[in-house]
Protein backbone atom coordinates (compact mmCIF):
# COMPACT_ATOMS: atom_id res chain seq x y z
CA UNK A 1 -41.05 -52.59 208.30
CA UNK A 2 -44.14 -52.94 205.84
CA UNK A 3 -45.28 -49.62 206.64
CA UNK A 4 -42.18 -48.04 205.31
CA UNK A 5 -42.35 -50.18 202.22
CA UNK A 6 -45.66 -48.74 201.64
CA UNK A 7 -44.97 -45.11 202.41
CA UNK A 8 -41.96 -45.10 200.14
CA UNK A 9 -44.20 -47.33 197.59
CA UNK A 10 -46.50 -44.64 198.19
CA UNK A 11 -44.34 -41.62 197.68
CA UNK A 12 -43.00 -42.79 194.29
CA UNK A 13 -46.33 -43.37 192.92
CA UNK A 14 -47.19 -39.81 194.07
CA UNK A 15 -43.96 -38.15 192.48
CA UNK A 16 -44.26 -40.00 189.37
CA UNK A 17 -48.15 -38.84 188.88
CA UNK A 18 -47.27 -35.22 189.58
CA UNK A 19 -44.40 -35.19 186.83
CA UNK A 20 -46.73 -36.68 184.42
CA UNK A 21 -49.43 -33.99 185.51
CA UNK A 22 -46.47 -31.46 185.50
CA UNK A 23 -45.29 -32.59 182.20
CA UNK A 24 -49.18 -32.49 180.31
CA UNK A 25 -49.60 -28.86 181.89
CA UNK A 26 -46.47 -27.76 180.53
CA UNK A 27 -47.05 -29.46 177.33
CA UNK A 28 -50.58 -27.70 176.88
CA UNK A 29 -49.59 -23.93 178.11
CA UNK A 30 -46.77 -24.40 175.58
CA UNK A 31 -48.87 -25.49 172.56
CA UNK A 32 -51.37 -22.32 173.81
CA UNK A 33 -48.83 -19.71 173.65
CA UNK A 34 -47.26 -21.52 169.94
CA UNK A 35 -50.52 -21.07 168.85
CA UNK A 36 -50.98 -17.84 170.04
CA UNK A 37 -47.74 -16.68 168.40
CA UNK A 38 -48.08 -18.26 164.94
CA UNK A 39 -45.59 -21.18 165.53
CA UNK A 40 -44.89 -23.95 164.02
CA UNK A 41 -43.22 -27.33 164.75
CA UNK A 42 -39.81 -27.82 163.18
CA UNK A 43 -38.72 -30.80 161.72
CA UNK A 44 -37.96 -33.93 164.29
CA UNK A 45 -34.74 -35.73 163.97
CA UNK A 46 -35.83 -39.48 164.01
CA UNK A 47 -34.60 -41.47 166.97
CA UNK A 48 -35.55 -45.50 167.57
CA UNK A 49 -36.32 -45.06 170.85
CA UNK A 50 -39.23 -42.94 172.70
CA UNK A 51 -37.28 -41.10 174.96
CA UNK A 52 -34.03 -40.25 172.76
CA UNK A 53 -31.33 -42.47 174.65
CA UNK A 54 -30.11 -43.64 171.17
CA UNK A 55 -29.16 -39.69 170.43
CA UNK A 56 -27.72 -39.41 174.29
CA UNK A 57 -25.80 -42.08 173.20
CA UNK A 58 -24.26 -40.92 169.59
CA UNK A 59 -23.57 -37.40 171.35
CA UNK A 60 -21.02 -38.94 173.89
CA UNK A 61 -19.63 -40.96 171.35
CA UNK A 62 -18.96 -38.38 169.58
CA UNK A 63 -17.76 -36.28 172.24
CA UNK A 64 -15.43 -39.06 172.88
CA UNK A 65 -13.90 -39.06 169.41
CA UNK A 66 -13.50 -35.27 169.79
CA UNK A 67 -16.04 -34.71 166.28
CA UNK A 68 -18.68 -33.50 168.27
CA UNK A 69 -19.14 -30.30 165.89
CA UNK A 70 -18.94 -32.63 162.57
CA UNK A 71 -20.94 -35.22 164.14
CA UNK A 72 -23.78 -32.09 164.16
CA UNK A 73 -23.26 -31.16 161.02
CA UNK A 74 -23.38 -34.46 159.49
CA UNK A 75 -26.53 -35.84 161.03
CA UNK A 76 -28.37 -31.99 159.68
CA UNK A 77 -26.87 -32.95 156.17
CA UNK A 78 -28.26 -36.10 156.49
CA UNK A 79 -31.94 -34.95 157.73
CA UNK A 80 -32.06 -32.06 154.68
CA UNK A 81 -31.28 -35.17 152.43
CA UNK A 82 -33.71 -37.22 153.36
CA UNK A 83 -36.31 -34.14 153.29
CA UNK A 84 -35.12 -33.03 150.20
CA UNK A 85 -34.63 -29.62 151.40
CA UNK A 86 -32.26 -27.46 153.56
CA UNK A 87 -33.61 -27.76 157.20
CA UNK A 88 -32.39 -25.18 159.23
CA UNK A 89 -34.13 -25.95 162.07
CA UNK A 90 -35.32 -29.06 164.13
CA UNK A 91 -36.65 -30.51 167.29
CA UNK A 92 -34.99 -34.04 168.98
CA UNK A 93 -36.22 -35.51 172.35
CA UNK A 94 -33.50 -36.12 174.50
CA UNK A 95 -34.00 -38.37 177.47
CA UNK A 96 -37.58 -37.30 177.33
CA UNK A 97 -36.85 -33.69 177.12
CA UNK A 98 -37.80 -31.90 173.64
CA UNK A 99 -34.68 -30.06 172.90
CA UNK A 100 -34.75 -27.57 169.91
CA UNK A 101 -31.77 -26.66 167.21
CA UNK A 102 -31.06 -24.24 165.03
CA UNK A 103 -28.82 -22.76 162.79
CA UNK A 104 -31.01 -19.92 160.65
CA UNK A 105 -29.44 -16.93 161.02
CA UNK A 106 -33.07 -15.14 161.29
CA UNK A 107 -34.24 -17.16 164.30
CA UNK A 108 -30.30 -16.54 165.69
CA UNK A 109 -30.84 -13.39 165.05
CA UNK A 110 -33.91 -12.80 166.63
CA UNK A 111 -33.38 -14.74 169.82
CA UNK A 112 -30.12 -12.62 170.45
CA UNK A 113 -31.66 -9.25 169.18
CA UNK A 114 -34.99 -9.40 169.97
CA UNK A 115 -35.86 -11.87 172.40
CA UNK A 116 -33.00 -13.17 174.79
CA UNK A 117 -35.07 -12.51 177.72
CA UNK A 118 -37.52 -15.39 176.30
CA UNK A 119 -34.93 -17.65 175.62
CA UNK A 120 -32.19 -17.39 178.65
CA UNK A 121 -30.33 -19.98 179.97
CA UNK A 122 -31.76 -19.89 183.44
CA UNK A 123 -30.13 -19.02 186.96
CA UNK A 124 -29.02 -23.17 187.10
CA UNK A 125 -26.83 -22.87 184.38
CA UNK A 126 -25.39 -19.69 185.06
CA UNK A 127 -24.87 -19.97 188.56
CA UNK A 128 -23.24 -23.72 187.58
CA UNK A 129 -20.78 -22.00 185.37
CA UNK A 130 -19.73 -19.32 187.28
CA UNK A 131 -16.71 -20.81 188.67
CA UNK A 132 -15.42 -21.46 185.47
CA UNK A 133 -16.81 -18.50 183.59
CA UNK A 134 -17.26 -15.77 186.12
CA UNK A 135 -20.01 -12.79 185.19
CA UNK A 136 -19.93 -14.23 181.31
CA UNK A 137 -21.47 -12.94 177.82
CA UNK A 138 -25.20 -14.37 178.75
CA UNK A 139 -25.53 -13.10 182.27
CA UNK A 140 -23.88 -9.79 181.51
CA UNK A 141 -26.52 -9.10 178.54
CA UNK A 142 -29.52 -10.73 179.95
CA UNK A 143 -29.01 -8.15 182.42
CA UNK A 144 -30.63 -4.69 181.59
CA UNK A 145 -28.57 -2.52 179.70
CA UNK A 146 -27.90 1.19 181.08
CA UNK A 147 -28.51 3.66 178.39
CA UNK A 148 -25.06 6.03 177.78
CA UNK A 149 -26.93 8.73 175.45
């Protein structure tokens, strides 16, 4: 009975070490190819906690209250006041995750016109949304497009 205490002991330690390896990997061929493109960080939204429950939290409460798009737009008012400035763009970590926002109509622009392919939503999401969506707007242009001329 020991032995399997051990093994499974064992086998968490392992995972847990390879997401953290995963994670500083990631994390370092990220900042490469940033650098290598001229990027910079946006703005952070400021969160008590280190791995971004507290904003987990907010979003389903607002969710809940059905003032999910306000809720949004309130907490960006409330970062370009305490900057000072209009921020149009900005970083939060959600459950760990770095999640990135924006509402510039240049980087909008660019991501649909220029580079969707770089910033897809992955075959997870589409193929979990295809019941309810079918062949939608993201799949159907991340697809190539036939030329008619």
């Amino acid at each position: 009975m020991q032995s399997y205490v051990a093994v499974g002991l064992w086998a968490s330690v392992a995972f847990l070490l390879y997401k953290i390896a995963c994670n500083i990997l990631s994390s370092r061929r990220h900042a490469r190819a940033a650098r290598e493109l001229g990027c910079k960080l946006p703005d952070k939204i400021q969160c008590r906690d280190p791995i971004g429950v507290e904003n987990i939290l907010n979003l389903l409460k607002a969710d809940k209250e059905c003032r999910f798009p306000q809720f949004l737009k309130d907490r960006s008012d409330a970062h370009c006041a305490r900057e000072g400035r209009l921020v149009t763009t900005w970083r939060q970590n959600v459950l760990g995750s770095i999640n990135f926002h924006t509402v510039d109509p240049e980087n909008v622009k660019a991501l649909l016109a220029t580079q969707f392919k770089d910033f897809g939503l992955g075959s997870a999401r589409n193929d979990n949304f295809f019941p309810l969506l079918g062949k939608g707007i993201v799949r159907i242009a991340s697809a190539p497009i036939a030329s008619t001329m």
